[in-house]
C-alpha atoms as a PDB file:
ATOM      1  CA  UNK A   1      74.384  93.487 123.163  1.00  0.00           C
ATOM      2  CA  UNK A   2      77.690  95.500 122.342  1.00  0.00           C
ATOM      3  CA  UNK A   3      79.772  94.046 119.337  1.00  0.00           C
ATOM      4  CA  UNK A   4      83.047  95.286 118.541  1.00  0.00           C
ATOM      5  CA  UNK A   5      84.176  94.240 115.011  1.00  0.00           C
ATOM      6  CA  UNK A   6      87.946  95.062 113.699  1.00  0.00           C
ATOM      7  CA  UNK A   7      88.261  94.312 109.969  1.00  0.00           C
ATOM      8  CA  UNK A   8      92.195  94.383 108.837  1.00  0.00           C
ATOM      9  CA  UNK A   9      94.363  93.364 105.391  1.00  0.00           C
ATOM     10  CA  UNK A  10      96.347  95.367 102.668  1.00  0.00           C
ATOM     11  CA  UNK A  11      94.422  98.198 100.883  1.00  0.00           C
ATOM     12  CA  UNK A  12      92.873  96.951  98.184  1.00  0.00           C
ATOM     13  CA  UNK A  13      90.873  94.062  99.722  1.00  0.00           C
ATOM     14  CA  UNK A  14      87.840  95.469 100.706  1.00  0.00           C
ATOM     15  CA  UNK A  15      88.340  95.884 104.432  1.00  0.00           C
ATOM     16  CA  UNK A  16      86.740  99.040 104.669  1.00  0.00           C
ATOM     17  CA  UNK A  17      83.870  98.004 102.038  1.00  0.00           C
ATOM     18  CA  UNK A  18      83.533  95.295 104.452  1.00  0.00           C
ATOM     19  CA  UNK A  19      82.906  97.500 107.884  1.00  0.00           C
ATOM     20  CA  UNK A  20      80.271  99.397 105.722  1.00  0.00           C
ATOM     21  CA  UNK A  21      78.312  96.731 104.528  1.00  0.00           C
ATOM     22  CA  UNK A  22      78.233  95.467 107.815  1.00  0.00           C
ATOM     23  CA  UNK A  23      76.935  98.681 109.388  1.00  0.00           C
ATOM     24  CA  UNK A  24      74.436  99.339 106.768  1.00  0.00           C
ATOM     25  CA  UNK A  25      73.675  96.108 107.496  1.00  0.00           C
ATOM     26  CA  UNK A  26      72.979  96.414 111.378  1.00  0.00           C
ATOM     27  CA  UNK A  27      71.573  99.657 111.309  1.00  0.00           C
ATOM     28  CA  UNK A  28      69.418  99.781 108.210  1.00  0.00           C
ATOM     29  CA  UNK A  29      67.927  96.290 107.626  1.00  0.00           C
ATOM     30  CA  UNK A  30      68.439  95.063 111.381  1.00  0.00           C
ATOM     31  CA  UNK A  31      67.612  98.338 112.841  1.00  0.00           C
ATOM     32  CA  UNK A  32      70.559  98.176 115.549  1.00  0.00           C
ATOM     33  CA  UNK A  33      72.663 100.958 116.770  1.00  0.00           C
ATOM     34  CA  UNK A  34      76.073 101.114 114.109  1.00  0.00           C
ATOM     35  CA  UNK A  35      79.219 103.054 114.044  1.00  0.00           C
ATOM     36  CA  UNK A  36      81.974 102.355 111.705  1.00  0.00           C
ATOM     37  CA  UNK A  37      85.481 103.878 111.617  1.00  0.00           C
ATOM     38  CA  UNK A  38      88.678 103.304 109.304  1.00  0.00           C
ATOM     39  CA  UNK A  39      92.182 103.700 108.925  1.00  0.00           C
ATOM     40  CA  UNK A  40      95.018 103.785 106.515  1.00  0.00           C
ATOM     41  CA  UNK A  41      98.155 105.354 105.962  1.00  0.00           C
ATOM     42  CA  UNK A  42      99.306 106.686 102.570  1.00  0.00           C
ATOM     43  CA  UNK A  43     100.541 103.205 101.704  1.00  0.00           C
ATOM     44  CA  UNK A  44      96.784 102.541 101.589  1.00  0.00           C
ATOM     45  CA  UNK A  45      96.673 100.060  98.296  1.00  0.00           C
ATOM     46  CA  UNK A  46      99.062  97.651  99.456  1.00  0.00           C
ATOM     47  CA  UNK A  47     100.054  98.721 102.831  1.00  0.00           C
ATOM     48  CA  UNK A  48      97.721  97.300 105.804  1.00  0.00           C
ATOM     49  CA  UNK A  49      94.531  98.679 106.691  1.00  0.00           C
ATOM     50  CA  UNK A  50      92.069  98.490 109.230  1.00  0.00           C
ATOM     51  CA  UNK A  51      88.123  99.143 109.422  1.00  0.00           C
ATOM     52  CA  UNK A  52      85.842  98.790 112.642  1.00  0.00           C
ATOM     53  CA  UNK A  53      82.340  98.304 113.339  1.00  0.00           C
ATOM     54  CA  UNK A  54      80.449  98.914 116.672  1.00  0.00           C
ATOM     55  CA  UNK A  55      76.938  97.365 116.818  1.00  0.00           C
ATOM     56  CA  UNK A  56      75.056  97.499 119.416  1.00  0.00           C
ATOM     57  CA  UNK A  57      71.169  96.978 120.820  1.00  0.00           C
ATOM     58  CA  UNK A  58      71.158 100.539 122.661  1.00  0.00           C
ATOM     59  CA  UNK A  59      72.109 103.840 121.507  1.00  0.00           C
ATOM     60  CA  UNK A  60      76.014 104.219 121.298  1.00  0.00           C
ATOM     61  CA  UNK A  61      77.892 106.916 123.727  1.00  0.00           C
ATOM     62  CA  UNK A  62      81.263 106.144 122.576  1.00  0.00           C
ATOM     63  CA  UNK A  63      81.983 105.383 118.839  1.00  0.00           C
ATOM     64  CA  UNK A  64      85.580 103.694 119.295  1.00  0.00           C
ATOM     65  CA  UNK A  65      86.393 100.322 119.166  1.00  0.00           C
ATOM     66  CA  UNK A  66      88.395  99.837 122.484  1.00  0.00           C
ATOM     67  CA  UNK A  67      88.313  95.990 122.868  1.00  0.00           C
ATOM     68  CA  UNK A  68      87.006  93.915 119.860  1.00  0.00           C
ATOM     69  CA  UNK A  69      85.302  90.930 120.246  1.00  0.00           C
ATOM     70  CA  UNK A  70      85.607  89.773 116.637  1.00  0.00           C
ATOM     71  CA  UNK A  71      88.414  90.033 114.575  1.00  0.00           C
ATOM     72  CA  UNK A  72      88.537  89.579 110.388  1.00  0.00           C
ATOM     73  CA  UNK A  73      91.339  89.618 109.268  1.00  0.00           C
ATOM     74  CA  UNK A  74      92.613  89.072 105.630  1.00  0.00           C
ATOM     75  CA  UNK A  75      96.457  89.535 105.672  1.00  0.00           C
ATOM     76  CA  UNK A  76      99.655  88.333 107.761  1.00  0.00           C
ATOM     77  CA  UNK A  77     100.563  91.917 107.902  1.00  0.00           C
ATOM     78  CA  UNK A  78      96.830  93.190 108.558  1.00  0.00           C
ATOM     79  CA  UNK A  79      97.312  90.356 111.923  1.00  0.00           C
ATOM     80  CA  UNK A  80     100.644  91.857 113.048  1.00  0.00           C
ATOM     81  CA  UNK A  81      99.407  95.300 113.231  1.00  0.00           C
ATOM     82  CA  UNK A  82      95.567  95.041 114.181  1.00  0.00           C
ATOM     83  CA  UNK A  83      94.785  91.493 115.251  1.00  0.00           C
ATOM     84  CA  UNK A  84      97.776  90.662 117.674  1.00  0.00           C
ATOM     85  CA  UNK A  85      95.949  92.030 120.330  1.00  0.00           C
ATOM     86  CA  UNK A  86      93.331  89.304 120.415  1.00  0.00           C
ATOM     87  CA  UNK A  87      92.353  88.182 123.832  1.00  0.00           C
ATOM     88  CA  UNK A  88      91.261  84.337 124.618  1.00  0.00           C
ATOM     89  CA  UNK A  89      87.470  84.921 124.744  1.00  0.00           C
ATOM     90  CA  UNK A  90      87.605  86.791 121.086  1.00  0.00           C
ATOM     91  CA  UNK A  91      86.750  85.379 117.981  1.00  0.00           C
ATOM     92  CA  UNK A  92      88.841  85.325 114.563  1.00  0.00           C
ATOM     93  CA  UNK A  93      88.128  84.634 111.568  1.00  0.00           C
ATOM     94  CA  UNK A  94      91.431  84.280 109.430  1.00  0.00           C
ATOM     95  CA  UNK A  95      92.113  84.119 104.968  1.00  0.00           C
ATOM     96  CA  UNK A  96      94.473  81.048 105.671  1.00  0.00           C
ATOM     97  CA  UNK A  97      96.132  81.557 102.233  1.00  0.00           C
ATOM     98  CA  UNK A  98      97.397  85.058 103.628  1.00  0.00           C
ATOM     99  CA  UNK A  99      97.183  84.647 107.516  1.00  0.00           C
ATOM    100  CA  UNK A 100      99.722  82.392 108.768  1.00  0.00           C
ATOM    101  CA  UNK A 101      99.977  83.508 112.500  1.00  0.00           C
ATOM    102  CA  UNK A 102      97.349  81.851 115.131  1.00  0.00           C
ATOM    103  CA  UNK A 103      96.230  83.741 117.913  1.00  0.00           C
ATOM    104  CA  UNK A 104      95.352  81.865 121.100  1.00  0.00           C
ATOM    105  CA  UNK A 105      91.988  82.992 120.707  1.00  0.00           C
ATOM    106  CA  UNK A 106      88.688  81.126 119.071  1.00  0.00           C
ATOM    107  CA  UNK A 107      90.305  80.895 115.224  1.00  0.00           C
ATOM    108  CA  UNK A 108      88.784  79.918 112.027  1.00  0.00           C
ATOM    109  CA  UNK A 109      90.479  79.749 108.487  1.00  0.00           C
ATOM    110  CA  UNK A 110      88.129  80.959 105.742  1.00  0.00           C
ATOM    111  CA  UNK A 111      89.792  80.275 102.307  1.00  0.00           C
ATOM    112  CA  UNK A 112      88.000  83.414 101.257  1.00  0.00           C
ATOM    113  CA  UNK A 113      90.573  84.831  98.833  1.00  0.00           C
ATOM    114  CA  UNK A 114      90.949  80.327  97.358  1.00  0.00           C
ATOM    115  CA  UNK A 115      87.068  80.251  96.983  1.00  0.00           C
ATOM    116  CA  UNK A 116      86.975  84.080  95.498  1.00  0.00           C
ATOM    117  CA  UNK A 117      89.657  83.154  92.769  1.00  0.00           C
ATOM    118  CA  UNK A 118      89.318  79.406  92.643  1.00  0.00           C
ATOM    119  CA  UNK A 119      85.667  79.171  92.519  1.00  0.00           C
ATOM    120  CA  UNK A 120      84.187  82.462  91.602  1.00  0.00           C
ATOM    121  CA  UNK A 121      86.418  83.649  89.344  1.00  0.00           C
ATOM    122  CA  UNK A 122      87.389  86.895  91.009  1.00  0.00           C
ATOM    123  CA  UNK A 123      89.604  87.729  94.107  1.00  0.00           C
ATOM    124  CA  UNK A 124      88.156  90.893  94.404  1.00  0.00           C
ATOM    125  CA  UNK A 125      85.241  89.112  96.122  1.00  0.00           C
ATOM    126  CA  UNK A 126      86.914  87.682  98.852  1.00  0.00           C
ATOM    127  CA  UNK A 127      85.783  90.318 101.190  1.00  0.00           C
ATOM    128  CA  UNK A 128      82.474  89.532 100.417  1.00  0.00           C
ATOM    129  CA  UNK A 129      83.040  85.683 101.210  1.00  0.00           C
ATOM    130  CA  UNK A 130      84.409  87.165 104.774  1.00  0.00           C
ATOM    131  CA  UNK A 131      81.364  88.781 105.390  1.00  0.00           C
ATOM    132  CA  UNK A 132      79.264  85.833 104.919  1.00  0.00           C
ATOM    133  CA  UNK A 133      81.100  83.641 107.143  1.00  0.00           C
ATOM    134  CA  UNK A 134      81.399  86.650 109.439  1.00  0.00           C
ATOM    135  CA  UNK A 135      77.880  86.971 109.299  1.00  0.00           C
ATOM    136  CA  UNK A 136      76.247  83.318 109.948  1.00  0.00           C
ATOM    137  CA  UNK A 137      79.709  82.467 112.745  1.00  0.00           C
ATOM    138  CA  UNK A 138      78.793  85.301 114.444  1.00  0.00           C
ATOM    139  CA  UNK A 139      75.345  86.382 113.929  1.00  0.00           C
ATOM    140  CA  UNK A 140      76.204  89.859 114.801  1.00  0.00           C
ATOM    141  CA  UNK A 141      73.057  90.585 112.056  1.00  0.00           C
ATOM    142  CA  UNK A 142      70.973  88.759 109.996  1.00  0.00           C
ATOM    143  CA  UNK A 143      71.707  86.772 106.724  1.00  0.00           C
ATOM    144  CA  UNK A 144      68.943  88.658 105.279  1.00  0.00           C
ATOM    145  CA  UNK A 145      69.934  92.306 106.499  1.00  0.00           C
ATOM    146  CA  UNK A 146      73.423  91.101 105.291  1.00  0.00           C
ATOM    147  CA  UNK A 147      72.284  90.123 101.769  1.00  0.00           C
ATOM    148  CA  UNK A 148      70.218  93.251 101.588  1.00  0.00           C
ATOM    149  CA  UNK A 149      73.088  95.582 102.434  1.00  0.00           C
ATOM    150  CA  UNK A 150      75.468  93.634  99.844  1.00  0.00           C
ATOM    151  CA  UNK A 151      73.070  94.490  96.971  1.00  0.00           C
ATOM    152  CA  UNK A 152      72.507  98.156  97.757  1.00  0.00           C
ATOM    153  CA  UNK A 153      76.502  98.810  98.347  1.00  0.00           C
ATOM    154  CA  UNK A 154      77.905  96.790  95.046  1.00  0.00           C
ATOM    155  CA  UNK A 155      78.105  98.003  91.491  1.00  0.00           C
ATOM    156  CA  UNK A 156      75.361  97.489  89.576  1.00  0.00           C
ATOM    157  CA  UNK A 157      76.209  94.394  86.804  1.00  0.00           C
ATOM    158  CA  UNK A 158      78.080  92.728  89.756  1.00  0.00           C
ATOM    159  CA  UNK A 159      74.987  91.384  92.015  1.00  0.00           C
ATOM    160  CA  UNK A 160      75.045  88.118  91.030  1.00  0.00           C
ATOM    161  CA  UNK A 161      78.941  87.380  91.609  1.00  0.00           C
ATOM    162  CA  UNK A 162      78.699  88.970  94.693  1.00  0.00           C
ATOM    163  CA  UNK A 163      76.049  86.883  96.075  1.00  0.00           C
ATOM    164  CA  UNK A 164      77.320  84.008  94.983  1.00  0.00           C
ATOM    165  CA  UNK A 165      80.077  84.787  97.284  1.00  0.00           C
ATOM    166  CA  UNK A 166      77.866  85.773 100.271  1.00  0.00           C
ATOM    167  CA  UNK A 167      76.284  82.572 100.052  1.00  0.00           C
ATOM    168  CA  UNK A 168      79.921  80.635 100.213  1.00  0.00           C
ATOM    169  CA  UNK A 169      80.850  82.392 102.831  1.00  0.00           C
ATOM    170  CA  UNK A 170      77.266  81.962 104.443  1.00  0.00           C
ATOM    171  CA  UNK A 171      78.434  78.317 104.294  1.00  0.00           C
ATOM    172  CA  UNK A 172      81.513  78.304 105.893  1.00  0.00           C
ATOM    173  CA  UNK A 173      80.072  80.210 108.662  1.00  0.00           C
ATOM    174  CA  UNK A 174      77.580  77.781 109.452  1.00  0.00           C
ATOM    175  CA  UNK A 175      80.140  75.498 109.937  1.00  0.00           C
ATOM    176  CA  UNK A 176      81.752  77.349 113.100  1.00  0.00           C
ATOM    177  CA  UNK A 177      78.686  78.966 114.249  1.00  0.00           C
ATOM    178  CA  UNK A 178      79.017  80.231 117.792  1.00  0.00           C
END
């Protein structure tokens, strides 16, 4: 089955750290098709960004995401440019300490960027708490192929932090589970 993931925020957040994990993810450990794609302009730390995943069963023909089925996104101004487009039947999950729009589509809050300061001790983790919920709402791959993919794409020292915020977001996840 054909996903079509759209990651969005402000540089800096991860976004497109996020849409890599996730294919390494799918194709690597879950050995699906993956194709990931980015964008940013020069106002790229700061300025809102955008990263996409397609994962699919089959082999993929066209590597463009032309109608997303899932939307992350992590910033009010990431939502106005990349996640207005939403359509009822999508699914969104939303950072509801930076997202204040709703889209009439299926939408979640994730306090990722609360639980990555708050909790964790770092903000710069919040991605990673986005990707867990992401990952067990969705089940677009596996919470192991997700964990797996985490440790081989973080800095080495930061393991432990980061799965500590998989796992939250792993949690949150659960609770919306589709």
């Amino acid at each position: 089955m054909r996903h079509e993931i759209r990651f969005s925020g402000f540089g800096g957040q991860g976004v497109i750290l996020s849409a890599v994990i996730l294919g390494r993810a799918a194709a690597i450990y879950d050995h699906k098709y993956a194709v990931q794609t980015q964008v940013y302009g020069p106002e790229a730390r700061g300025g809102a960004s955008m990263s996409a995943v397609v994962i699919d069963d089959d082999p993929i023909l066209y590597p463009e995401v032309e109608n997303p089925d899932i939307f992350v996104i992590m910033s009010q101004q990431g939502y106005e440019k990349y996640g207005i487009s939403a359509e009822p039947d999508d699914l969104m999950l939303i950072d509801g300490d930076l997202v204040f729009s709703r889209p009439k589509c299926d939408c979640f809050e994730i306090p990722a960027t609360h639980i990555a300061k708050e909790d964790l001790g770092r903000v710069i983790v919040a991605n990673i708490v986005m990707l867990g919920a992401t990952t067990t709402a969705t089940r677009v791959v596996s919470m192991d192929a997700m964990e797996q993919a985490v440790l081989a794409s973080v800095p080495r020292g930061t393991e432990e932090l980061n799965m500590n915020a998989l796992t939250a977001g792993f949690r949150l996840g659960e609770e919306i589970a589709r």
